[in-house]
C-alpha atoms as a PDB file:
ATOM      1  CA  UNK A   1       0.000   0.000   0.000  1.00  0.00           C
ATOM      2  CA  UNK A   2       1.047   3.430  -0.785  1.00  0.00           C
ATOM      3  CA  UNK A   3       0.172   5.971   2.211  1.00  0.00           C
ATOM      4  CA  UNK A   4       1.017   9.827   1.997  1.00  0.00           C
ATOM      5  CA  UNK A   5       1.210  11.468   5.605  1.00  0.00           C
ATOM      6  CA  UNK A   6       0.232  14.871   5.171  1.00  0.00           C
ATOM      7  CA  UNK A   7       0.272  16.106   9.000  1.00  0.00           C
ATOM      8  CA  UNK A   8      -2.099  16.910  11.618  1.00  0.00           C
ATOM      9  CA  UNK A   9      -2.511  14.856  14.929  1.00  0.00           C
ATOM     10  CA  UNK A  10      -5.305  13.079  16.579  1.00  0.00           C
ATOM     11  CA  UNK A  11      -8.806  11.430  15.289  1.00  0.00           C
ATOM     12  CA  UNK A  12      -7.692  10.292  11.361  1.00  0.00           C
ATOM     13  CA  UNK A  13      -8.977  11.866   8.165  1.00  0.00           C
ATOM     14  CA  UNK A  14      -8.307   9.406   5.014  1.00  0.00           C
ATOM     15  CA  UNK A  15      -8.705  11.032   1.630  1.00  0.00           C
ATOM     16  CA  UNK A  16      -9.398   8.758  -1.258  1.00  0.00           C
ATOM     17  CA  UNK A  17      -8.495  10.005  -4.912  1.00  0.00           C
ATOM     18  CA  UNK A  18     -10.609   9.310  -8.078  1.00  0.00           C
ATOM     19  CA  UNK A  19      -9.964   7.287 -11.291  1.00  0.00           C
ATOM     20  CA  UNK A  20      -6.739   7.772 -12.598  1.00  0.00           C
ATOM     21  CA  UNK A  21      -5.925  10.129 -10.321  1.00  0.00           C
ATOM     22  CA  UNK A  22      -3.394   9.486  -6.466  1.00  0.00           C
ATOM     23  CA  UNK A  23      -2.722  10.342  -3.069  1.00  0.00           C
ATOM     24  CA  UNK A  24      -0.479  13.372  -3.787  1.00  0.00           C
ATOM     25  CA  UNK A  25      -3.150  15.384  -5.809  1.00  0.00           C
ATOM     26  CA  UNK A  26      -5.481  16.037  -2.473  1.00  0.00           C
ATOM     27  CA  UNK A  27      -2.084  18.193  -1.144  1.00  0.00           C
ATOM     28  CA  UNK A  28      -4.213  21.938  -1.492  1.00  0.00           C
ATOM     29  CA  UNK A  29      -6.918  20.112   0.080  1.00  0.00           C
ATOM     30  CA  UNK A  30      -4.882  18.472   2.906  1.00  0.00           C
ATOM     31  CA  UNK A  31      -3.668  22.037   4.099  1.00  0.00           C
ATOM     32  CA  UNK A  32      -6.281  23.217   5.392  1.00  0.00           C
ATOM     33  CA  UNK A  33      -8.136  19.711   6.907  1.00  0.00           C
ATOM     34  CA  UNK A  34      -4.771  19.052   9.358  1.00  0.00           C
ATOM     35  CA  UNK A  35      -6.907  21.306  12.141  1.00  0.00           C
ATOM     36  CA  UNK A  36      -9.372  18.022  11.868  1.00  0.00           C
ATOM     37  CA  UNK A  37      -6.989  15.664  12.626  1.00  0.00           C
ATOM     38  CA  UNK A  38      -4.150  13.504  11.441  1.00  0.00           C
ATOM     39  CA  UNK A  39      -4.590  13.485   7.135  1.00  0.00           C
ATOM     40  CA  UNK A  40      -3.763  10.264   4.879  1.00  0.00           C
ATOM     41  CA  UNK A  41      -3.773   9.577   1.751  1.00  0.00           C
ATOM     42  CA  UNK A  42      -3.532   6.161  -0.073  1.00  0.00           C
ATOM     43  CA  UNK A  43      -3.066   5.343  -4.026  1.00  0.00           C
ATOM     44  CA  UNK A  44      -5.583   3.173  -4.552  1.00  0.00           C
ATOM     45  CA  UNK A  45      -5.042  -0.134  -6.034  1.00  0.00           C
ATOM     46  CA  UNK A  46      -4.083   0.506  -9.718  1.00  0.00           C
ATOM     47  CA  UNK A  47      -2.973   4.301  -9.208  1.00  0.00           C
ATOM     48  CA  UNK A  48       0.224   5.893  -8.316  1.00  0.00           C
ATOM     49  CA  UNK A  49       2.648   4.353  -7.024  1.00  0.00           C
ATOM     50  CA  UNK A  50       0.642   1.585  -5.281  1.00  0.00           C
ATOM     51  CA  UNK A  51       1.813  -1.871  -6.889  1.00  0.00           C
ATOM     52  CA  UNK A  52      -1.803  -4.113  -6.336  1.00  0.00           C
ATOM     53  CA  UNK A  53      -2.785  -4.964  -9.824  1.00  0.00           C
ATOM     54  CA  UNK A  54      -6.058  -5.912  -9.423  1.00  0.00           C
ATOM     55  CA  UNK A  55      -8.906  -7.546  -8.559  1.00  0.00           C
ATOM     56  CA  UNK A  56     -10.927  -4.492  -9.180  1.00  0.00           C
ATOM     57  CA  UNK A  57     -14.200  -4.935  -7.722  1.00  0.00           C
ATOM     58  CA  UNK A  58     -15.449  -2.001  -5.183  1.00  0.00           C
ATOM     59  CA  UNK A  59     -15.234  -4.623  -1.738  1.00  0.00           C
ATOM     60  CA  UNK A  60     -11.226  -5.270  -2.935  1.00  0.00           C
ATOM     61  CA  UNK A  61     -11.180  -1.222  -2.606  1.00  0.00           C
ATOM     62  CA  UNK A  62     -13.273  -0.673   0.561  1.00  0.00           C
ATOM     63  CA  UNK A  63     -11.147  -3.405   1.907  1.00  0.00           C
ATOM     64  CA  UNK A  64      -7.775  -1.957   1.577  1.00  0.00           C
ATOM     65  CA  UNK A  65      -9.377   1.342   2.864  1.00  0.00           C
ATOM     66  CA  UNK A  66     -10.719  -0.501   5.924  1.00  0.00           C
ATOM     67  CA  UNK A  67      -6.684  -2.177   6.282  1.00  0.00           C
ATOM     68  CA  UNK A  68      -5.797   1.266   5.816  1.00  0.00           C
ATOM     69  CA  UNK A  69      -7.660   2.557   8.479  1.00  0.00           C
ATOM     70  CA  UNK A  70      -6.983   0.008  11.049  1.00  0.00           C
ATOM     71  CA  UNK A  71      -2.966  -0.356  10.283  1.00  0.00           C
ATOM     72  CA  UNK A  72      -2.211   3.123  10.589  1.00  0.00           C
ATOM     73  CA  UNK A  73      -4.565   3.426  13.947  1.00  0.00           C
ATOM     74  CA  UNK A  74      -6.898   6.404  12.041  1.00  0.00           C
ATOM     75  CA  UNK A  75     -10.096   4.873  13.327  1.00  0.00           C
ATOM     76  CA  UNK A  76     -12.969   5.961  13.267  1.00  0.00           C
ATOM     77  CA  UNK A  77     -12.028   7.918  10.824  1.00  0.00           C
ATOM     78  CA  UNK A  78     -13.185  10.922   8.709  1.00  0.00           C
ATOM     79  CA  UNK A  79     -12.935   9.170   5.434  1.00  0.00           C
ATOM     80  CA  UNK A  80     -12.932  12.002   2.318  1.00  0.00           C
ATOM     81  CA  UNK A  81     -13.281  10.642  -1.329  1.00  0.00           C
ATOM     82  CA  UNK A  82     -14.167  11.826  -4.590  1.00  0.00           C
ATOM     83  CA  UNK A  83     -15.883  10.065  -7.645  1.00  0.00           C
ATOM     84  CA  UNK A  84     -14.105   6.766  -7.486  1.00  0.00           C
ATOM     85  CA  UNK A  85     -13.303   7.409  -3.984  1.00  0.00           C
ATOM     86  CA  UNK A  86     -16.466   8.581  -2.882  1.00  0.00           C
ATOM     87  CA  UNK A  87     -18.076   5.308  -3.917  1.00  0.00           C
ATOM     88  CA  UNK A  88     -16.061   3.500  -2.149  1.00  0.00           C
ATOM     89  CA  UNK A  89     -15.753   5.925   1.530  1.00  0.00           C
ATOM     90  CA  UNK A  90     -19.546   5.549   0.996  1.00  0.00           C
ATOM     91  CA  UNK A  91     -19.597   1.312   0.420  1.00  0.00           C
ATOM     92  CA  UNK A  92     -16.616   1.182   3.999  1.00  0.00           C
ATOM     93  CA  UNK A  93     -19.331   3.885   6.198  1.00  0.00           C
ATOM     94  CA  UNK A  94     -21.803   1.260   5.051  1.00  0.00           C
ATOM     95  CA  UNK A  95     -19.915  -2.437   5.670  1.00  0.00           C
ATOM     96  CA  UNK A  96     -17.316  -1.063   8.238  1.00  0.00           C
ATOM     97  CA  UNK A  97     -19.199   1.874  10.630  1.00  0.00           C
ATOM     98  CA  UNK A  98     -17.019   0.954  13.565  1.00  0.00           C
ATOM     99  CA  UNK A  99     -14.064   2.638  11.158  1.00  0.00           C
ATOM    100  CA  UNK A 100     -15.872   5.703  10.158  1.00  0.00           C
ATOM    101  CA  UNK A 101     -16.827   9.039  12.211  1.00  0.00           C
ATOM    102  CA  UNK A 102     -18.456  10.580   9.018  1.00  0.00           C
ATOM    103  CA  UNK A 103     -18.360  10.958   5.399  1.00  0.00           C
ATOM    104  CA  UNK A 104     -17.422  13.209   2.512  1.00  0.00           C
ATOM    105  CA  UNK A 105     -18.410  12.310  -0.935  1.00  0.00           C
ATOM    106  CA  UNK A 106     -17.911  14.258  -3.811  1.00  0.00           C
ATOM    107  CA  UNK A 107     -19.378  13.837  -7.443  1.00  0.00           C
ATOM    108  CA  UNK A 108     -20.459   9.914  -7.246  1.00  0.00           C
ATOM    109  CA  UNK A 109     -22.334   7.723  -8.938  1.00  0.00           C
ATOM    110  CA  UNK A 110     -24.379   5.085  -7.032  1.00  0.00           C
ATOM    111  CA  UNK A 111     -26.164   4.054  -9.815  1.00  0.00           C
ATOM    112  CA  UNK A 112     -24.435   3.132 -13.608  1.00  0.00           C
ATOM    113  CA  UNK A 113     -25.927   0.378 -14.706  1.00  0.00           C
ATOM    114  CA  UNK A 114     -25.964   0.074 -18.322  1.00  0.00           C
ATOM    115  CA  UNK A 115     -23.442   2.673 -18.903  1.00  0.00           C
ATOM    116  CA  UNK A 116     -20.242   1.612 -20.003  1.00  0.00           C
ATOM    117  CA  UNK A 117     -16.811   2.568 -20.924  1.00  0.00           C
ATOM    118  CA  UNK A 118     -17.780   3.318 -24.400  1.00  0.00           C
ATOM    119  CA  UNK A 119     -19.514   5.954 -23.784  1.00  0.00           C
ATOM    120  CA  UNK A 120     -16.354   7.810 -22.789  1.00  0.00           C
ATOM    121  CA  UNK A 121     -12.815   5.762 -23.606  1.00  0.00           C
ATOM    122  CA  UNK A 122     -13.086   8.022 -26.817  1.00  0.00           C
ATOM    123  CA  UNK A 123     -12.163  10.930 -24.516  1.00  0.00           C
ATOM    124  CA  UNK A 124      -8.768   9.356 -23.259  1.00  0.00           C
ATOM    125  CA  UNK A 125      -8.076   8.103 -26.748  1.00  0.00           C
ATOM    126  CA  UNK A 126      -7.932  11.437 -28.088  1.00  0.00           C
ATOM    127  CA  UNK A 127      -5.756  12.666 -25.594  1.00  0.00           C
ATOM    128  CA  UNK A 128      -2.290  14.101 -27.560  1.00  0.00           C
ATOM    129  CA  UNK A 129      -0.308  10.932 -25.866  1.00  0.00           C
ATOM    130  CA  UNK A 130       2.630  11.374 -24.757  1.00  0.00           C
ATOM    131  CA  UNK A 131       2.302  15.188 -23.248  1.00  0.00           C
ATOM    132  CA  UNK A 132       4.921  17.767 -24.067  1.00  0.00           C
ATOM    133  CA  UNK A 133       5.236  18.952 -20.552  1.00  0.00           C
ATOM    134  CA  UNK A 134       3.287  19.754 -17.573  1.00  0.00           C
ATOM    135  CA  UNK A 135       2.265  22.856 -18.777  1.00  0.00           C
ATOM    136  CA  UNK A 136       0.775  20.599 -21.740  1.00  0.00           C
ATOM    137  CA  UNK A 137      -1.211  18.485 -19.088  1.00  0.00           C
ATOM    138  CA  UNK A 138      -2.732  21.338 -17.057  1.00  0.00           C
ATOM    139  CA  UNK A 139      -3.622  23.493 -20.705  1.00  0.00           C
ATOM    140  CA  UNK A 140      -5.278  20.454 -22.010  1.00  0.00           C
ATOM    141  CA  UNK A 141      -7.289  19.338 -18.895  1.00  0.00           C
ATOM    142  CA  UNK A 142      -7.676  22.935 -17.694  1.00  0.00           C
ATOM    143  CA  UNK A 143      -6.972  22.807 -14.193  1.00  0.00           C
ATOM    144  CA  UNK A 144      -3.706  22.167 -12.049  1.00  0.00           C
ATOM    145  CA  UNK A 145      -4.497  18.884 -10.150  1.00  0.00           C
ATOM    146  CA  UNK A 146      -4.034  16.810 -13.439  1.00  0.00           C
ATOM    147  CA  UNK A 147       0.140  17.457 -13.150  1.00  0.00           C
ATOM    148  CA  UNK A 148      -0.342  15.097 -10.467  1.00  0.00           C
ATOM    149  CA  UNK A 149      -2.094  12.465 -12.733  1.00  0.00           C
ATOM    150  CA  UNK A 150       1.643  12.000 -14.946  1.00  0.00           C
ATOM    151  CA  UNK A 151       4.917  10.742 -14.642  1.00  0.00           C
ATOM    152  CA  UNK A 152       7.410  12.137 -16.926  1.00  0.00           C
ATOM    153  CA  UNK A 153       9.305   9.431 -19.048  1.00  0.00           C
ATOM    154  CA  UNK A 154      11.593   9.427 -21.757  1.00  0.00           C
ATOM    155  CA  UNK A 155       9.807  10.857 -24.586  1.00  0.00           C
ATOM    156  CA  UNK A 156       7.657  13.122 -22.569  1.00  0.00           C
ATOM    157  CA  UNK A 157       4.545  13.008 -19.881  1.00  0.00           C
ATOM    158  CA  UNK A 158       2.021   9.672 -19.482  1.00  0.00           C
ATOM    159  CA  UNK A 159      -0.402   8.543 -17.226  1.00  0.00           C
ATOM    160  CA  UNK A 160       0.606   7.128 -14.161  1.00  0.00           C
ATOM    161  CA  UNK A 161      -2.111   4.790 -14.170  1.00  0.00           C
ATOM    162  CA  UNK A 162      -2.577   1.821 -16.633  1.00  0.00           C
ATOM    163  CA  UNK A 163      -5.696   2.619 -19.168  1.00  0.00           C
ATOM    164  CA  UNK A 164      -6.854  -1.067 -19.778  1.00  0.00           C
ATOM    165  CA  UNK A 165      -6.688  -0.919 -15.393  1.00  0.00           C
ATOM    166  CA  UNK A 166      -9.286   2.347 -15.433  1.00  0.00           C
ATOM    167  CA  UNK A 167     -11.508   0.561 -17.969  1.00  0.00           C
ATOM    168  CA  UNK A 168     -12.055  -2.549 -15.878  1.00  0.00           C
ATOM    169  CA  UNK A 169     -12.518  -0.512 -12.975  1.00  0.00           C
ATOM    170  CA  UNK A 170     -14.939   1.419 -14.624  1.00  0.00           C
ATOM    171  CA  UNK A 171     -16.406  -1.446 -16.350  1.00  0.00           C
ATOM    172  CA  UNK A 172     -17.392  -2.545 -12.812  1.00  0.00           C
ATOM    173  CA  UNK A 173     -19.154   0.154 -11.904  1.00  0.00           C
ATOM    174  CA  UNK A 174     -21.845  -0.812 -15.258  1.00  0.00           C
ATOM    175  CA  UNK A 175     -22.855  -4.148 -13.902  1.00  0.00           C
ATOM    176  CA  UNK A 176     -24.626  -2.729 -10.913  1.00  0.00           C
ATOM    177  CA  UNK A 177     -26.200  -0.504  -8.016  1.00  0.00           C
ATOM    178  CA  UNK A 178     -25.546   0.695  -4.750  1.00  0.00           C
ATOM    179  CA  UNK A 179     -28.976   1.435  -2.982  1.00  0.00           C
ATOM    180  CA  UNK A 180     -28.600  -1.158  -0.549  1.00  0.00           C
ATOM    181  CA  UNK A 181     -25.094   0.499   0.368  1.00  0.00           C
ATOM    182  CA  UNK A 182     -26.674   3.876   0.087  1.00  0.00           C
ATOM    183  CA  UNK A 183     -29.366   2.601   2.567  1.00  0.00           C
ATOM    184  CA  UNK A 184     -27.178   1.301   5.051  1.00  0.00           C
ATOM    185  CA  UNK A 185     -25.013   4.524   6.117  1.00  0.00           C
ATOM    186  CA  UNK A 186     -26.059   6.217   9.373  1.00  0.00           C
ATOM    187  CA  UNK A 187     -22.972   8.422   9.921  1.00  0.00           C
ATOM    188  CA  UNK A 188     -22.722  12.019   9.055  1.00  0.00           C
ATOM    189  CA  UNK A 189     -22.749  12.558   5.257  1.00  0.00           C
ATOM    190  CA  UNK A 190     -21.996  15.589   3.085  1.00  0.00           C
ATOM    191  CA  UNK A 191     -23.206  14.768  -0.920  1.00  0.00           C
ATOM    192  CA  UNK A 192     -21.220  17.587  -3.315  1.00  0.00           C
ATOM    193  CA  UNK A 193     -22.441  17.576  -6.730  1.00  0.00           C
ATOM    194  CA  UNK A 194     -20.807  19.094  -9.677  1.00  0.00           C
ATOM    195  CA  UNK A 195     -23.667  20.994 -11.910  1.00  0.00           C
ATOM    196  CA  UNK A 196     -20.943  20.319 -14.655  1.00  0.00           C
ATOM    197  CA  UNK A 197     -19.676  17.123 -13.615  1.00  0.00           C
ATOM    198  CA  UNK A 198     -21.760  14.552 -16.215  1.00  0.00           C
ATOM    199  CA  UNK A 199     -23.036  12.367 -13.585  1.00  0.00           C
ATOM    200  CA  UNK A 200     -26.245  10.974 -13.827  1.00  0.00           C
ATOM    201  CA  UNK A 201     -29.044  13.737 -12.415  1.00  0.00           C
ATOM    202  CA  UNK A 202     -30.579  13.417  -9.499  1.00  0.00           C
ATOM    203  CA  UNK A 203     -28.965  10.129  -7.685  1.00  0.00           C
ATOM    204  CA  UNK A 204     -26.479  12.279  -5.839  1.00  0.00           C
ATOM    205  CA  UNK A 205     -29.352  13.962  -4.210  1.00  0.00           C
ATOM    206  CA  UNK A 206     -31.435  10.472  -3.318  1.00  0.00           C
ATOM    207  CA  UNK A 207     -28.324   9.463  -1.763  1.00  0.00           C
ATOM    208  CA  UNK A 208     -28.325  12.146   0.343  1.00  0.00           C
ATOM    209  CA  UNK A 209     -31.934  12.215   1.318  1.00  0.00           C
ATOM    210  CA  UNK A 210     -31.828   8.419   1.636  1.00  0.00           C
ATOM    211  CA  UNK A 211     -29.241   8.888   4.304  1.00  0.00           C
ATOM    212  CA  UNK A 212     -29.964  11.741   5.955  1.00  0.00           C
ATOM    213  CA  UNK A 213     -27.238  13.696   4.534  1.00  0.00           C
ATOM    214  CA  UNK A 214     -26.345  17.057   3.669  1.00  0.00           C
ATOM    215  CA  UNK A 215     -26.011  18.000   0.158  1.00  0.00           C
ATOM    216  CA  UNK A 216     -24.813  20.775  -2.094  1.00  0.00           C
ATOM    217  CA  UNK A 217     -25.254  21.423  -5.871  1.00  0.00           C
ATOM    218  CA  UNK A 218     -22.198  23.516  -7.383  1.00  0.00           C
ATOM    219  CA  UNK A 219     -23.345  25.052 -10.330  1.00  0.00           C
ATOM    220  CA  UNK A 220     -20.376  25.972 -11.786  1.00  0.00           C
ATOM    221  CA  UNK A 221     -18.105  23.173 -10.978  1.00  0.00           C
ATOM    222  CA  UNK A 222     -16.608  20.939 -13.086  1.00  0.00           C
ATOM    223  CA  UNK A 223     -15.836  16.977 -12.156  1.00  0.00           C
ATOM    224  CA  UNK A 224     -13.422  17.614  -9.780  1.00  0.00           C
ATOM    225  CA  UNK A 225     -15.427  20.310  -7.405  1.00  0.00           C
ATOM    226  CA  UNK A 226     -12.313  20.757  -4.860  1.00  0.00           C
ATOM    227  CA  UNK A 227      -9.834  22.311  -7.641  1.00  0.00           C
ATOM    228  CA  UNK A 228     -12.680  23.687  -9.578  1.00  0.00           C
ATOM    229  CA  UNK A 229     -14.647  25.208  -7.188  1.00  0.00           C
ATOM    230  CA  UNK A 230     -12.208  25.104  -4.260  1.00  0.00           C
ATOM    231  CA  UNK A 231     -13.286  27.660  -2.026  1.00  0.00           C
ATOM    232  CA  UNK A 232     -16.834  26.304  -1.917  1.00  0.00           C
ATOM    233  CA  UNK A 233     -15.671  23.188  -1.513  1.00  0.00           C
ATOM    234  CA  UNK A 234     -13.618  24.137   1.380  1.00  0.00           C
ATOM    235  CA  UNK A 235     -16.281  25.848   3.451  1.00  0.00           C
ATOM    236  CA  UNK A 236     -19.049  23.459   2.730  1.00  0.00           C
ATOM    237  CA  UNK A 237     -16.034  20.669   4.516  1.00  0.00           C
ATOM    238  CA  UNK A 238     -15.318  23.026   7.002  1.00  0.00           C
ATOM    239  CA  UNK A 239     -19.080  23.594   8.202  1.00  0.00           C
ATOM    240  CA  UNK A 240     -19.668  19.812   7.852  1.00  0.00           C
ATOM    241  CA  UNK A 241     -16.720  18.681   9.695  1.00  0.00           C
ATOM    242  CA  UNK A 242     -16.876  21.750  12.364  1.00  0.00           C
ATOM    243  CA  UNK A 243     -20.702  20.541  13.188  1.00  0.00           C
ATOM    244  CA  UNK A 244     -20.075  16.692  13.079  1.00  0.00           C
ATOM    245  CA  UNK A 245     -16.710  16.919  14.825  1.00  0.00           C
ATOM    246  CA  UNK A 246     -14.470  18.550  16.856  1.00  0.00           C
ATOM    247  CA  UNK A 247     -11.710  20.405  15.813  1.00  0.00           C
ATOM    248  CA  UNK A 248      -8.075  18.963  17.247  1.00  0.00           C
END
């Protein structure tokens, strides 16, 4: 397992990157949460520099978050995760409550059935492989947090992450729901919904109202609400975490 300590002390705060993205990109994000306790960050299992190859399914995920939690001693933790990683802080709160205080989920899907990769590998085939430089990445992308994404290699910058990997993950995610998951979390919940993001409309809202959660709608935010929208990110976190717990 690959675990970034970004600082803070006391009750644990694990932050859980999207597809194709790592541990290092929540950095801007993990400044400002150290007041709420000690912040991790783990590469996932097919991302950055974490060498687990597969199996894919969402349990092999919300079990290495759950080993995460309990090896480093972060329990119950606040567990932080967007897209990808919001499915699966969302699937531990609901098979593993005794590790989490209270969740933070940010432009999910708990419902994809039918969808598949198709609909989108066109996207990351188009992309002008290898990139140039960083400056290429961010340009193309349009925000900073992609630099984080690539690895620089001998004839220029590439995805960390292994494509055929990210389809089969998202492959996954076609074959079925989460309801029953959805129905099964009782601890605090914040829902943040990019009005840009192209999720489906609607389910991030049931998920929220399903589990008593908060929930915000950010117009103007793309996919990835905390670098495109980061200051409303930031204080819808802060009032969540300052009302569901204390401050270290």
């Amino acid at each position: 397992m690959s675990v970034v300590e970004f600082g803070g002390a006391g009750q644990g705060v694990l932050l859980l990157h999207g597809l194709m993205s790592r541990a290092t990109a929540w950095w801007p994000v993990a400044q400002w949460l150290k007041p709420f306790g000690r912040v991790v960050g783990i590469d996932q299992r097919g991302h950055g520099r974490n060498p687990q190859r597969g199996p894919f399914r969402t349990e092999d995920f919300v079990a290495d978050a759950a080993a995460a939690i309990e090896d480093l001693g972060l329990g119950p933790a606040v567990v932080i995760g967007h897209s990808m990683g919001g499915l699966h802080a969302w699937c531990l709160a609901a098979t593993r409550p005794d590790l989490v205080r209270a969740i933070v989920v940010e432009d999910f899907a708990p419902d994809n059935r039918g969808r598949t990769v198709d609909e989108w590998k066109w996207l990351f085939d188009a992309w002008p492989v290898p990139f140039q430089s960083l400056a290429h990445v961010t340009s193309y992308f349009g925000a900073q947090v992609f630099a984080e994404y690539f690895e620089e290699r001998e004839d220029g910058w590439h995805l960390i992450a292994e494509m055929d990997d990210l389809y089969e993950i998202a492959g996954h995610w076609g074959t079925r729901a989460y309801w029953d998951e959805i129905d099964r979390v009782r601890c605090p919940s914040l829902v943040i919904e990019a009005g840009q993001g192209g999720q489906l409309p609607n389910q991030m809202a049931e998920a929220a109202r399903r589990s008593d959660g908060q929930y915000l709608h950010v117009p103007e935010a793309g996919h990835v609400v905390h670098a495109t929208a980061p200051w409303v990110y930031r204080g819808a976190v802060e009032a969540f975490l300052s009302t569901s717990i204390s401050p270290v």
